[in-house]
PDB file of N, CA and C in Angstrom:
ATOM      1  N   UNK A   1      -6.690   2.678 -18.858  1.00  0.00           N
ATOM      2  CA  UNK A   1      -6.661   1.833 -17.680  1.00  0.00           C
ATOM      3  C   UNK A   1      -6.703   0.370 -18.117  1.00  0.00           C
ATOM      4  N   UNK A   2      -5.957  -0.552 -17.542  1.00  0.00           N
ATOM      5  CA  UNK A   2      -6.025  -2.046 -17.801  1.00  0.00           C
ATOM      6  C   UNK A   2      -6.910  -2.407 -16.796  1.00  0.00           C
ATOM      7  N   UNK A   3      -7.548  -3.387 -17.461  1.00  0.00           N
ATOM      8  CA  UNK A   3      -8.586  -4.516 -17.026  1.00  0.00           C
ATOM      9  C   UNK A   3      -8.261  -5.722 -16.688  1.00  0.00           C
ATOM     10  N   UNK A   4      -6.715  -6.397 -16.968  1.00  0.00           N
ATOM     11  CA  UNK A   4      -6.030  -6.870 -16.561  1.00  0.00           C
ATOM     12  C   UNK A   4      -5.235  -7.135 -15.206  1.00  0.00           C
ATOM     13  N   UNK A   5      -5.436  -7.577 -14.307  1.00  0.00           N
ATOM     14  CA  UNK A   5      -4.743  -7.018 -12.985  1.00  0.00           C
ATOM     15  C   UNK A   5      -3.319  -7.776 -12.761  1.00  0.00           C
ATOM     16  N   UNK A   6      -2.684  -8.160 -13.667  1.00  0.00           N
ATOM     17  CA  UNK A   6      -1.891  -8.948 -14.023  1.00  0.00           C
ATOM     18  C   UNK A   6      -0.613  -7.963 -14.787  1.00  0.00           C
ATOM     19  N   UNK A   7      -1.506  -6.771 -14.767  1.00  0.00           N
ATOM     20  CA  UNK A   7      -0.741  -5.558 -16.054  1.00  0.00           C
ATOM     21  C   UNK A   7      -0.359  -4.728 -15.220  1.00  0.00           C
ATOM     22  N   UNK A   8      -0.633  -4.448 -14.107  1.00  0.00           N
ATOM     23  CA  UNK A   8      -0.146  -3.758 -13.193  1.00  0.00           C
ATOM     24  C   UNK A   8       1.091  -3.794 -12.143  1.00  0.00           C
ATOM     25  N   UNK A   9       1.469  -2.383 -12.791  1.00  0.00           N
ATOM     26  CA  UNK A   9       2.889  -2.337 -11.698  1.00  0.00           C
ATOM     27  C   UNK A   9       2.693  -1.752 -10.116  1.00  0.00           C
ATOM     28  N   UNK A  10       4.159  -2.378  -9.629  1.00  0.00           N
ATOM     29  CA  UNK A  10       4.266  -1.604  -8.207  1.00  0.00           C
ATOM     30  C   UNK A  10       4.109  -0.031  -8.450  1.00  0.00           C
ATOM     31  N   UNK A  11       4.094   0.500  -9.302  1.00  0.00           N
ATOM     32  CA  UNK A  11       3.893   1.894  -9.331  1.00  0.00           C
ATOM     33  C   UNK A  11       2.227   1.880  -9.290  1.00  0.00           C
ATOM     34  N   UNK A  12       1.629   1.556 -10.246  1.00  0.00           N
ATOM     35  CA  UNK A  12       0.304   1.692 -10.233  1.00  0.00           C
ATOM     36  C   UNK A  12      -0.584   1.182  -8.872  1.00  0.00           C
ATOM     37  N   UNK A  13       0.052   0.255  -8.093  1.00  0.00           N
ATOM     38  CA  UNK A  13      -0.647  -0.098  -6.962  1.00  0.00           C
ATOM     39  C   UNK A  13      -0.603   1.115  -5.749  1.00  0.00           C
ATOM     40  N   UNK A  14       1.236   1.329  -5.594  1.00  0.00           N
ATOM     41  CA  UNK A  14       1.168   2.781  -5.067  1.00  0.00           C
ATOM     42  C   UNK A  14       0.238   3.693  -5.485  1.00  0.00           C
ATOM     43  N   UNK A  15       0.526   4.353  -6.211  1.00  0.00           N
ATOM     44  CA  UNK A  15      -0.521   5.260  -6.739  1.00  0.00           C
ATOM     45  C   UNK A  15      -1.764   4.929  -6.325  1.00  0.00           C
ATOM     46  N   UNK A  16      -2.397   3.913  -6.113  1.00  0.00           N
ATOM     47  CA  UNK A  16      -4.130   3.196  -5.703  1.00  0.00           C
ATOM     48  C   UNK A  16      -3.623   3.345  -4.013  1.00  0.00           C
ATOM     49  N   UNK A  17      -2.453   2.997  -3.470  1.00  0.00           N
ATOM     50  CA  UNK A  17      -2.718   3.225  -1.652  1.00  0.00           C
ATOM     51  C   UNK A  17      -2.388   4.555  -1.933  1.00  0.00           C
ATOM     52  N   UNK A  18      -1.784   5.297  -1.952  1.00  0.00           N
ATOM     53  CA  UNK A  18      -1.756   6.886  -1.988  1.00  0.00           C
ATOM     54  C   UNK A  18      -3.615   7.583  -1.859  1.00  0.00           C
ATOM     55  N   UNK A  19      -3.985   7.095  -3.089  1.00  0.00           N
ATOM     56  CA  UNK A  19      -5.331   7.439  -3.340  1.00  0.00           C
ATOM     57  C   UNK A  19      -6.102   7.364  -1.862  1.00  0.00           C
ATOM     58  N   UNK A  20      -5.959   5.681  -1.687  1.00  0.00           N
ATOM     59  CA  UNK A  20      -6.818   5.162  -0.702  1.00  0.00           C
ATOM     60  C   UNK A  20      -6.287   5.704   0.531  1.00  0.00           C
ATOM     61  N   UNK A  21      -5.544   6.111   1.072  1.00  0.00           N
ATOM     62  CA  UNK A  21      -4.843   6.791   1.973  1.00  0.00           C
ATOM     63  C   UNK A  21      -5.823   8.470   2.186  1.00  0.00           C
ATOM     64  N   UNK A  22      -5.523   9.365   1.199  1.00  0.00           N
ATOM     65  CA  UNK A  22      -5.932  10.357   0.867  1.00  0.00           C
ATOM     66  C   UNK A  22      -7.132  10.172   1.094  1.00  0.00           C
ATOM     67  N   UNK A  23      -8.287   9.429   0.697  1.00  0.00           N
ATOM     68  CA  UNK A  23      -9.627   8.838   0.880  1.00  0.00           C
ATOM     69  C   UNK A  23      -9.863   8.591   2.279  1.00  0.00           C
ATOM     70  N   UNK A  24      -8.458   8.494   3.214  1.00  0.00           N
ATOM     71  CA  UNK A  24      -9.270   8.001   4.991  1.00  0.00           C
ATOM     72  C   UNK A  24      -9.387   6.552   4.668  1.00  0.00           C
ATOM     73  N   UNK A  25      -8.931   5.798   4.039  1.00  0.00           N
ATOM     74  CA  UNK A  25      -8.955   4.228   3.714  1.00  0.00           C
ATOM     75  C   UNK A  25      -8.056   3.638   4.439  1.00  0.00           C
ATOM     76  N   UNK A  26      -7.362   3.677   5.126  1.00  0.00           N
ATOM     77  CA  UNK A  26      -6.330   3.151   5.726  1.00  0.00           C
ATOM     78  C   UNK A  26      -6.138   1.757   5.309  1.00  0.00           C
ATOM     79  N   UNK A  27      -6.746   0.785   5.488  1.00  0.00           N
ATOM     80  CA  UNK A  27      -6.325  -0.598   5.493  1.00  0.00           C
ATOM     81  C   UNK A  27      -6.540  -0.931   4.057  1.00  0.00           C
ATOM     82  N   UNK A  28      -7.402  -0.235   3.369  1.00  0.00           N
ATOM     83  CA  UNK A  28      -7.174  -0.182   1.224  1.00  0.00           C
ATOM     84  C   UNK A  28      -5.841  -0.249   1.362  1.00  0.00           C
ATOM     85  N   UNK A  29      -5.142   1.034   1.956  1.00  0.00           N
ATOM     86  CA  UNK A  29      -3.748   1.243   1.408  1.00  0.00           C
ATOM     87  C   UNK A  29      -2.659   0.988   1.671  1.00  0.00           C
ATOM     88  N   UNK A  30      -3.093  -0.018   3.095  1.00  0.00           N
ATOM     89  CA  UNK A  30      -2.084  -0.810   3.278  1.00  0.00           C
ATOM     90  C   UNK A  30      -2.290  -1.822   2.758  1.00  0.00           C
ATOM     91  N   UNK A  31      -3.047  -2.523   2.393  1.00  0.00           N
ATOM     92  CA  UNK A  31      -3.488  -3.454   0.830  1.00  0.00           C
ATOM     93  C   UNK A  31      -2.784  -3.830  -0.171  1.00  0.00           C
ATOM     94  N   UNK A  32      -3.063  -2.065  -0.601  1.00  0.00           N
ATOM     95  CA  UNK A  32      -2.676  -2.071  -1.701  1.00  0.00           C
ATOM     96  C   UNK A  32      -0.693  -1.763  -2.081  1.00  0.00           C
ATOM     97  N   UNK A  33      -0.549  -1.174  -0.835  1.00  0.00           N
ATOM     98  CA  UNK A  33       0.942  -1.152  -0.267  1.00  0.00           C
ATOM     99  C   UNK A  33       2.148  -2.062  -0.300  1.00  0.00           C
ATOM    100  N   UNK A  34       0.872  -2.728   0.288  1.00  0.00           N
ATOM    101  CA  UNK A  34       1.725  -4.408   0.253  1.00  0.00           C
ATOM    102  C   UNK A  34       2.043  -5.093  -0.694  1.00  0.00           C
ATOM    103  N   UNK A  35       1.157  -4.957  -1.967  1.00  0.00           N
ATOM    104  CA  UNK A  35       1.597  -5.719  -3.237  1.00  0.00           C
ATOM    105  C   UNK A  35       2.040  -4.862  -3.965  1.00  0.00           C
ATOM    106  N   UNK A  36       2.161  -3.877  -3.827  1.00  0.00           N
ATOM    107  CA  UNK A  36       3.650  -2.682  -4.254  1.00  0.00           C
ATOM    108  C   UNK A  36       4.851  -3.266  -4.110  1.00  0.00           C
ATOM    109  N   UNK A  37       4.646  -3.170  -2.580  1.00  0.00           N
ATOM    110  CA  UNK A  37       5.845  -4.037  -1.925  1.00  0.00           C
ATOM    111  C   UNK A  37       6.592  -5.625  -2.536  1.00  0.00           C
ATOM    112  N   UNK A  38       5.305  -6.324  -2.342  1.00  0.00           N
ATOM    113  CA  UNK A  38       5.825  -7.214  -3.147  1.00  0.00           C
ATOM    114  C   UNK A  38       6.128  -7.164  -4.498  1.00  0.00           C
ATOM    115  N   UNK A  39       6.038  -6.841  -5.532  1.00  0.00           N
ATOM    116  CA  UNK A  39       6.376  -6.090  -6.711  1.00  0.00           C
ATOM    117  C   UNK A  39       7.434  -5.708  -6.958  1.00  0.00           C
ATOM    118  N   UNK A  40       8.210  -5.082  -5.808  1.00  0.00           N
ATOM    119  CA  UNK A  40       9.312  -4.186  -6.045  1.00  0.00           C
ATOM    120  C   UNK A  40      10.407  -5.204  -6.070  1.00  0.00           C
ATOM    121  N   UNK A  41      11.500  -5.448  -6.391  1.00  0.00           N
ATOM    122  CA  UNK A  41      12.441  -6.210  -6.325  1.00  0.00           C
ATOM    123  C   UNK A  41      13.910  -5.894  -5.428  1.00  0.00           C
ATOM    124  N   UNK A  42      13.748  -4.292  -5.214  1.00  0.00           N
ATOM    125  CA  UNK A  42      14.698  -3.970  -4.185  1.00  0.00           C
ATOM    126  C   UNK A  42      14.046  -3.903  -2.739  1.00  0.00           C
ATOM    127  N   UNK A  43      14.866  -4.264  -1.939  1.00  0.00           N
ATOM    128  CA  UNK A  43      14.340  -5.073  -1.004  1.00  0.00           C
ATOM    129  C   UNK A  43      14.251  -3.402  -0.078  1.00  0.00           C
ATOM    130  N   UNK A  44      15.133  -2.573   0.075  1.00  0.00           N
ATOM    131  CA  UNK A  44      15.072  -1.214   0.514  1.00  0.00           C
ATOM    132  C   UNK A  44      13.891  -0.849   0.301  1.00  0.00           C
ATOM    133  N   UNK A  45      13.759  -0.646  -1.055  1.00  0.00           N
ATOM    134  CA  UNK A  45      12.680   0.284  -1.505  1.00  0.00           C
ATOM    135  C   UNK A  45      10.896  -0.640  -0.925  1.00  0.00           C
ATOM    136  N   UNK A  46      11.152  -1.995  -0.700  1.00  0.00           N
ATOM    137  CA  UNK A  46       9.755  -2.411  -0.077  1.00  0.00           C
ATOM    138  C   UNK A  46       9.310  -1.882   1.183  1.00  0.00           C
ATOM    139  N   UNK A  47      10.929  -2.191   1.935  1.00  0.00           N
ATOM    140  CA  UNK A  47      10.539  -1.671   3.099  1.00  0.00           C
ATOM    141  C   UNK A  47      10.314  -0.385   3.606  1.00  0.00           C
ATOM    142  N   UNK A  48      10.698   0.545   2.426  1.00  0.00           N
ATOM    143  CA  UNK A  48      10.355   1.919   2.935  1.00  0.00           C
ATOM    144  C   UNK A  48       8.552   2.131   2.243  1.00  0.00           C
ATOM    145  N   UNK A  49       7.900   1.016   1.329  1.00  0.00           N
ATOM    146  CA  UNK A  49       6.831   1.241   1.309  1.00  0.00           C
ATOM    147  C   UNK A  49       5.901   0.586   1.972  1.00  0.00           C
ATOM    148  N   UNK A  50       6.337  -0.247   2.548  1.00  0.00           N
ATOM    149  CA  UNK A  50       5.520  -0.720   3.488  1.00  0.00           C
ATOM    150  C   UNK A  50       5.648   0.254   4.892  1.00  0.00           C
ATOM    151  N   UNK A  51       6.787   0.547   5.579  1.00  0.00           N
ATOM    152  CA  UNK A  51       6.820   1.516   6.195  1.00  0.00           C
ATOM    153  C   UNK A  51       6.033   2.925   6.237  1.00  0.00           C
ATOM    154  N   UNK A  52       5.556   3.387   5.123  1.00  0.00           N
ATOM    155  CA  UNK A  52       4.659   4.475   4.994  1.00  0.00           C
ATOM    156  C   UNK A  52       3.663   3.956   4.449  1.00  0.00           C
ATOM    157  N   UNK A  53       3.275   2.527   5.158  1.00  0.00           N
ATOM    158  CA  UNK A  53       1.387   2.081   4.678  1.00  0.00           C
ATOM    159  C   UNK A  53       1.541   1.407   5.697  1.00  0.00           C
ATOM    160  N   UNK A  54       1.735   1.529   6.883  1.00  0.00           N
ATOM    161  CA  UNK A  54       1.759   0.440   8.412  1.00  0.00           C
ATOM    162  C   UNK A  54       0.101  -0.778   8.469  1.00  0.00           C
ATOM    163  N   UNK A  55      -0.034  -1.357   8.635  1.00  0.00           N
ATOM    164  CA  UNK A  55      -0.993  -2.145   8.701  1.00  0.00           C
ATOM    165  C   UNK A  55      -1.853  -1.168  10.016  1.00  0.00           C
ATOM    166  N   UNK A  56      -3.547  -0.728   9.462  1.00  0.00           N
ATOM    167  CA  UNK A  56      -3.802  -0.096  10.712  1.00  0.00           C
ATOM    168  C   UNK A  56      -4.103  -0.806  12.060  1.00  0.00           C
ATOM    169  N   UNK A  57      -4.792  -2.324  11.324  1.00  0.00           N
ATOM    170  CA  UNK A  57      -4.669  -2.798  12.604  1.00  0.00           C
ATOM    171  C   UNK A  57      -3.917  -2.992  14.383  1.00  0.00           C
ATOM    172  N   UNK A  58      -2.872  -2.763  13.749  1.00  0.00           N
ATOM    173  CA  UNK A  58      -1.499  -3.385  14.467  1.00  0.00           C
ATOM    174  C   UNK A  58      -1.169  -1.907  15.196  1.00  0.00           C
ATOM    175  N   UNK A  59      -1.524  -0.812  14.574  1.00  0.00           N
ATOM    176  CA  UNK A  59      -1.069   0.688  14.845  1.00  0.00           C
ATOM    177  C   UNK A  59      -2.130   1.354  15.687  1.00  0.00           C
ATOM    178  N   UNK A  60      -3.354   0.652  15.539  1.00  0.00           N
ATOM    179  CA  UNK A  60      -4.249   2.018  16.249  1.00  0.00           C
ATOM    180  C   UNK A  60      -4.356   1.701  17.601  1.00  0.00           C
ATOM    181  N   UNK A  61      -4.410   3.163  18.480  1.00  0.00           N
ATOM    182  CA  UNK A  61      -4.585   3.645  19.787  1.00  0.00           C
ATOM    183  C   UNK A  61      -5.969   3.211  20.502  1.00  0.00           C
ATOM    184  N   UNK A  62      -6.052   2.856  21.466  1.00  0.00           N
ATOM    185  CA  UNK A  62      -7.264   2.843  22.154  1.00  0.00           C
ATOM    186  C   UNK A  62      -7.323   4.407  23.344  1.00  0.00           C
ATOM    187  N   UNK A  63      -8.340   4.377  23.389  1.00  0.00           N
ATOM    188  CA  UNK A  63      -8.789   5.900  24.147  1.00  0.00           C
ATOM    189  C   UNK A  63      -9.747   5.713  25.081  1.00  0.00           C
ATOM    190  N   UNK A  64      -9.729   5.817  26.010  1.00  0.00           N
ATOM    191  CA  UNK A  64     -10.529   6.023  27.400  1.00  0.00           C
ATOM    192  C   UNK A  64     -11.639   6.856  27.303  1.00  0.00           C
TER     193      UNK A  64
END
């Protein structure tokens, strides 16, 4: 593991929202999603990862 956070790829950040996702973390992994996203250099491939890490804020339901 690097100690470096400077060493880390858009893969390795995925891999950390996946985690945090899996964990019930929601907003970790859209976090961590996001600088995947930014990372990536094809502009497709951001938006389909940001797309499957939605910001929860913006997404959650209210209930009566």
């Amino acid at each position: 593991m690097t100690r470096d956070p400077a060493d880390l790829t858009a893969v390795d950040y995925l891999d950390g929202a996946r985690e945090m996702a899996a964990a019930d973390r929601p907003f970790l992994a859209h976090l961590l999603a996001e600088e995947a996203a930014q990372r990536t250099t094809d502009l497709a491939t951001a938006a389909g990862i940001r797309a499957s890490f939605p910001d929860p804020t913006t997404t959650r339901t209210e209930t009566d």
